[in-house]
N, C-alpha and C. Protein backbone atom coordinates (compact mmCIF):
# COMPACT_ATOMS: atom_id res chain seq x y z
N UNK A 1 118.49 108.69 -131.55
CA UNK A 1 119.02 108.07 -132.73
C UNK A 1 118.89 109.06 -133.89
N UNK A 2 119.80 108.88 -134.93
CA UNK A 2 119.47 110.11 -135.93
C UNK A 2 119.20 109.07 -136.96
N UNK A 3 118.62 109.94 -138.30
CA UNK A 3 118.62 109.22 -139.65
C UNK A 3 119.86 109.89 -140.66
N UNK A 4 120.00 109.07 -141.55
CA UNK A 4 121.09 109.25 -142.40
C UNK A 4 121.31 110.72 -142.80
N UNK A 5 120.05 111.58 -142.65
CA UNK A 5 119.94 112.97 -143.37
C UNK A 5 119.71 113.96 -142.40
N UNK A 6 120.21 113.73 -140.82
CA UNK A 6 120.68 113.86 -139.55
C UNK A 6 119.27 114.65 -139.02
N UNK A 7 118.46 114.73 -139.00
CA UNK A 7 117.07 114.53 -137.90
C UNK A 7 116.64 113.79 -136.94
N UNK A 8 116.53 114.01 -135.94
CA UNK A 8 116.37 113.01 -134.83
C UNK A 8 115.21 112.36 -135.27
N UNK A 9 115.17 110.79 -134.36
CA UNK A 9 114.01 109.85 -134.81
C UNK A 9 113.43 110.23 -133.64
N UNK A 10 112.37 109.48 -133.16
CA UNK A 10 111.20 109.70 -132.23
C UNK A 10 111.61 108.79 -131.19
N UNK A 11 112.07 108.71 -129.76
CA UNK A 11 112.30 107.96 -129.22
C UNK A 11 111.29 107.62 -128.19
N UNK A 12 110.93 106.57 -127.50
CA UNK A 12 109.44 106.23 -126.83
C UNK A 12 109.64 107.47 -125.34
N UNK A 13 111.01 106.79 -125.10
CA UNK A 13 111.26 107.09 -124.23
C UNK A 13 111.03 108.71 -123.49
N UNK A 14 111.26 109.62 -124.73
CA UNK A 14 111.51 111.13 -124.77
C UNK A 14 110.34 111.73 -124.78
N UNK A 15 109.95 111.06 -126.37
CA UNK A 15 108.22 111.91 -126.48
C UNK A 15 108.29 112.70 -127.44
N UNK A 16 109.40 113.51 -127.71
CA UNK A 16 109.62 114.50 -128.57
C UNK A 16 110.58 113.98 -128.81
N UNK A 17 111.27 114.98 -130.22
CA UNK A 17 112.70 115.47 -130.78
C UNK A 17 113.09 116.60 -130.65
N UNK A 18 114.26 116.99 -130.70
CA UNK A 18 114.74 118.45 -131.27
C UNK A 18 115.43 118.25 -132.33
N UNK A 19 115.66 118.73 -133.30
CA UNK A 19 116.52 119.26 -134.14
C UNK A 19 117.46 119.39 -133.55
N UNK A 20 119.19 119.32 -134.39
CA UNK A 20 120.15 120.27 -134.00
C UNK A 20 119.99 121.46 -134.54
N UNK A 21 120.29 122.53 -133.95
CA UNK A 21 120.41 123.72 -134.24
C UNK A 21 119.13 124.44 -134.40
N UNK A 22 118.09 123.53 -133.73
CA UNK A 22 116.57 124.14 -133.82
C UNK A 22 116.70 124.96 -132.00
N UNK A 23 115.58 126.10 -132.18
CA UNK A 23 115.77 127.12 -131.03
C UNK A 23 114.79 126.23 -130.23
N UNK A 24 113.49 125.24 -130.49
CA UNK A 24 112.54 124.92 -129.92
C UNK A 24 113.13 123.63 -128.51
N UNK A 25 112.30 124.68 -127.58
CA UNK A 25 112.33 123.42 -126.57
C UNK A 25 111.01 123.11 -125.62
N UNK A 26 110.32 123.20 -126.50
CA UNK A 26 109.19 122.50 -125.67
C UNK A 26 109.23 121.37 -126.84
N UNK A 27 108.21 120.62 -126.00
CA UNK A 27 107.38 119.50 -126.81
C UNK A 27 106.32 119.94 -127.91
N UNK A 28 106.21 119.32 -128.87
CA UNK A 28 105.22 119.79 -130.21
C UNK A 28 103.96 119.63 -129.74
N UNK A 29 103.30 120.49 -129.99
CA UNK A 29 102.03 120.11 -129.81
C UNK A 29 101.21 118.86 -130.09
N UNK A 30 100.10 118.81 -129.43
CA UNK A 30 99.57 117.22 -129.91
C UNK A 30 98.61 117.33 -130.67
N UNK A 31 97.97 118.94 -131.37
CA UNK A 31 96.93 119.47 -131.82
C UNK A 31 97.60 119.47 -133.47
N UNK A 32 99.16 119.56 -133.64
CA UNK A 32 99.35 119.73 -134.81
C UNK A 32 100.33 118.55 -135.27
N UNK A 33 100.51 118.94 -136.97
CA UNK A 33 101.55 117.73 -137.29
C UNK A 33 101.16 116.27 -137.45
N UNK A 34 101.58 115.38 -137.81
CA UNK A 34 101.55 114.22 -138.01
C UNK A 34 101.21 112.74 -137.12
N UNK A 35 100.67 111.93 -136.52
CA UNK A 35 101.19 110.70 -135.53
C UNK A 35 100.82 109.68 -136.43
N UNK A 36 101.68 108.60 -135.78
CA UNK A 36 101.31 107.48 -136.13
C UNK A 36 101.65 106.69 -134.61
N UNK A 37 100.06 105.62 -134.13
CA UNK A 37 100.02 105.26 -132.80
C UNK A 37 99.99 103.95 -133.22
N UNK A 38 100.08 102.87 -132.10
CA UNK A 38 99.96 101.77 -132.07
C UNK A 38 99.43 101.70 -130.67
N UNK A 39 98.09 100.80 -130.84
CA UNK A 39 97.10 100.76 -129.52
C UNK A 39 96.69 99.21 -129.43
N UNK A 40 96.45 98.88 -128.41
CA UNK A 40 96.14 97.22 -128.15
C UNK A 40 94.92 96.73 -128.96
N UNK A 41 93.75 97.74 -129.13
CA UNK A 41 92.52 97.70 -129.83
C UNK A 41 92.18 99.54 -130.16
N UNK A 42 90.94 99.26 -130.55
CA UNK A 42 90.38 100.60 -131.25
C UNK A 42 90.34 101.45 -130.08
N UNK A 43 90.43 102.78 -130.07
CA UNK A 43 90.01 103.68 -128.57
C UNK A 43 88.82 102.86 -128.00
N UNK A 44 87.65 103.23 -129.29
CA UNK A 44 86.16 103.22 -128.58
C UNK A 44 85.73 102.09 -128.26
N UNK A 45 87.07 100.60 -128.02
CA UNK A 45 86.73 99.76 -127.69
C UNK A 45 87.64 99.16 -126.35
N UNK A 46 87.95 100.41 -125.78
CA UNK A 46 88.59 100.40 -124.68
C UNK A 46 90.23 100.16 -124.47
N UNK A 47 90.62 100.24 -125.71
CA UNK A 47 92.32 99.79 -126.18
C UNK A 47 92.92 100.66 -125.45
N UNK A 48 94.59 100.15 -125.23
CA UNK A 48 95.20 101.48 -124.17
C UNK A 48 96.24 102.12 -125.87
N UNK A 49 97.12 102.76 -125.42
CA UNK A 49 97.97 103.12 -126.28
C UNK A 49 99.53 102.50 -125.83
N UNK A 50 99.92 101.78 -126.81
CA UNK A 50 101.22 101.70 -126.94
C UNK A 50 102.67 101.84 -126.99
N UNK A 51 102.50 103.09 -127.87
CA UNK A 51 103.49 103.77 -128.44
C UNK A 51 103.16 104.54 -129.49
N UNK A 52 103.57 105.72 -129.51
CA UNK A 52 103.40 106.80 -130.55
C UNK A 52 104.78 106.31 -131.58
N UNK A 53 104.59 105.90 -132.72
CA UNK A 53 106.13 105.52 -133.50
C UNK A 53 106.21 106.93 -134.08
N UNK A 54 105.58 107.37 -134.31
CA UNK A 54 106.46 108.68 -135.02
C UNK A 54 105.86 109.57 -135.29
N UNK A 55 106.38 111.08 -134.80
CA UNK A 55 105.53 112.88 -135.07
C UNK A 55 106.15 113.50 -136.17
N UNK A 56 105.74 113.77 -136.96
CA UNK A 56 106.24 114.46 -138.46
C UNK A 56 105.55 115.47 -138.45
N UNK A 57 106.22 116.61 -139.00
CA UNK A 57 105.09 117.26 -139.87
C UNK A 57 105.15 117.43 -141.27
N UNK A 58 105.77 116.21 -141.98
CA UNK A 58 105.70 115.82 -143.66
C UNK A 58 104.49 114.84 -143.37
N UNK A 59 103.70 114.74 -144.69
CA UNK A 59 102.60 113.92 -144.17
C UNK A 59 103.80 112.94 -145.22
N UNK A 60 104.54 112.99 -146.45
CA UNK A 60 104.56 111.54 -146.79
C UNK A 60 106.25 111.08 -145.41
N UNK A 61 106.89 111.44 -144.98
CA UNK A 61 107.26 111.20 -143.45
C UNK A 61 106.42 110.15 -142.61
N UNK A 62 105.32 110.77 -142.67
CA UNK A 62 104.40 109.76 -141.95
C UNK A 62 103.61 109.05 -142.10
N UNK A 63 103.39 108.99 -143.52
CA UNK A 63 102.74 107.77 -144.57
C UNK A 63 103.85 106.98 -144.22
N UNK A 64 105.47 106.89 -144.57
CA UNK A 64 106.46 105.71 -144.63
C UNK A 64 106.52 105.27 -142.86
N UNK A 65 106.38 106.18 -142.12
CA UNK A 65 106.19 105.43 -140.67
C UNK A 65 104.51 104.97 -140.15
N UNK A 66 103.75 105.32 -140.87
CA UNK A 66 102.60 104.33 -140.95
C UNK A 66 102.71 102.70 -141.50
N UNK A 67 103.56 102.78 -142.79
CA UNK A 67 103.75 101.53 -143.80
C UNK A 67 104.63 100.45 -142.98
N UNK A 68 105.28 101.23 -142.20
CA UNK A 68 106.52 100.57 -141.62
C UNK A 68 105.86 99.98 -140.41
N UNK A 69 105.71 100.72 -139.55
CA UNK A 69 104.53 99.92 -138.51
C UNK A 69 103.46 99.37 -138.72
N UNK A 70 102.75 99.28 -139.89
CA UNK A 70 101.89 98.10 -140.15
C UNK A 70 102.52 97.05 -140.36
N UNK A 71 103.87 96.66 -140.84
CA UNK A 71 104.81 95.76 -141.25
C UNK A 71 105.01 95.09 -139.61
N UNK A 72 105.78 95.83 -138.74
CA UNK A 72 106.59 95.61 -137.49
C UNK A 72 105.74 95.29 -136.60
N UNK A 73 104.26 96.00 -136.85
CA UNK A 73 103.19 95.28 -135.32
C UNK A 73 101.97 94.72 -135.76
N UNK A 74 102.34 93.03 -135.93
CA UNK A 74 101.34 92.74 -136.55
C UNK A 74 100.05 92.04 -135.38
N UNK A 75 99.06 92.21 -135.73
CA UNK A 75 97.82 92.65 -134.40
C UNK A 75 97.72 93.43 -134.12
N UNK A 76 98.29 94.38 -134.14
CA UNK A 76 98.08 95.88 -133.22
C UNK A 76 97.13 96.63 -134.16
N UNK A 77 96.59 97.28 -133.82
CA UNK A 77 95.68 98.91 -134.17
C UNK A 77 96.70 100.20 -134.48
N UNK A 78 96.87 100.01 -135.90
CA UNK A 78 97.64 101.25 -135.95
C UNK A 78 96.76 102.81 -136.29
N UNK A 79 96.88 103.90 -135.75
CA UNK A 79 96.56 104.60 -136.01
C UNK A 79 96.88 106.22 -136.72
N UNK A 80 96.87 106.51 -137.77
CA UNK A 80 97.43 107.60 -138.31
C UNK A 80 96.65 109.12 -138.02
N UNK A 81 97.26 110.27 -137.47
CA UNK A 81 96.37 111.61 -137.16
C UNK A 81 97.08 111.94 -137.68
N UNK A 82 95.92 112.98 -137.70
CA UNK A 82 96.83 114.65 -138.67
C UNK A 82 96.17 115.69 -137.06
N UNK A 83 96.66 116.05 -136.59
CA UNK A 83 96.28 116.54 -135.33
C UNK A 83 95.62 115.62 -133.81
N UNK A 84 94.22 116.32 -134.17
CA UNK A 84 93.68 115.39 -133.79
C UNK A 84 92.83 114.82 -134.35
N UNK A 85 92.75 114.45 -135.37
CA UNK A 85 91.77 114.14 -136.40
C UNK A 85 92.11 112.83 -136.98
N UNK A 86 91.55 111.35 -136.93
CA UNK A 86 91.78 110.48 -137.45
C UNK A 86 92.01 110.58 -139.39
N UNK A 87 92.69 109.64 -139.50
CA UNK A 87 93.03 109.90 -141.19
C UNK A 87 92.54 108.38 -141.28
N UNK A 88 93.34 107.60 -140.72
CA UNK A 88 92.67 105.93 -140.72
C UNK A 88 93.04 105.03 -138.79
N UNK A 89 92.58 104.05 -139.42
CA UNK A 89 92.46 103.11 -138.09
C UNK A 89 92.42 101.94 -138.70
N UNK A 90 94.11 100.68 -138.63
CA UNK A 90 93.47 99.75 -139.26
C UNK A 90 94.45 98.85 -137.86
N UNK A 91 93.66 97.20 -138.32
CA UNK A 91 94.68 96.61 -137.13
C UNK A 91 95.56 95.94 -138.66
N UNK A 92 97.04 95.74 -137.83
CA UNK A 92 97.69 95.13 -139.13
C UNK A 92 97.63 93.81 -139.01
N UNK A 93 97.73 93.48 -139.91
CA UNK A 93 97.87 91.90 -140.46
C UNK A 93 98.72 91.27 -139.64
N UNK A 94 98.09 90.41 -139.27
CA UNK A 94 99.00 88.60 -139.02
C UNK A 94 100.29 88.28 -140.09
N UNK A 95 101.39 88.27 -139.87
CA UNK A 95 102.12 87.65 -140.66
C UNK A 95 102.00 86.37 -141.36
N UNK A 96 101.67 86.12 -142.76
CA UNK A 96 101.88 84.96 -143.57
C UNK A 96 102.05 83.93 -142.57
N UNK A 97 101.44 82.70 -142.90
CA UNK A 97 102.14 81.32 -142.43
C UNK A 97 103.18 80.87 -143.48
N UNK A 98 104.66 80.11 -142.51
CA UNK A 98 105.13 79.52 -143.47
C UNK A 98 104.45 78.17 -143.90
N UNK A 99 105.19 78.07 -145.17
CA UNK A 99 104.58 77.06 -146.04
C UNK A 99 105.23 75.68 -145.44
């Protein structure tokens, strides 16, 4: 899928992106750059992993796909790296009851 400003999005399926007109064809490393995960629970409490929603290497890129998946998975453990290095770990919110 692309975005309006033609960069590929992150598809589950793939794992990676390429660019058009980028020379790279491996996969990005998992040591660098941006993630944002979604996991059933915390690692150290035995959670599996979900889905990686999105590899950036803009961190605010991956601040707005952090914001966005706290919105879209609510219960889940989202998790934001900058490599491999945790930045946060939160579970998101329950959606509001209606009134």
């Amino acid at each position: 899928m692309k975005h309006r400003k033609g960069f590929d999005l992150v598809r589950s399926d793939v794992g990676y992106t390429v660019g058009e007109g980028s020379a790279r064809t491996t996969p990005p490393s998992t040591d660098s750059g941006y993630r944002v995960e979604v996991w059933t629970d915390e690692p150290e409490a035995g959670g599996e992993l979900l889905e990686t929603i999105s590899r950036a290497t803009e961190f605010s890129v991956s601040c707005a796909a952090l914001k966005a998946s706290i919105r879209a998975r609510p219960g889940k453990v989202v998790i934001h790296l900058n490599g491999r290095h945790r930045m946060s770990c939160e579970r998101a919110p329950d959606p509001p009851l209606p009134e």
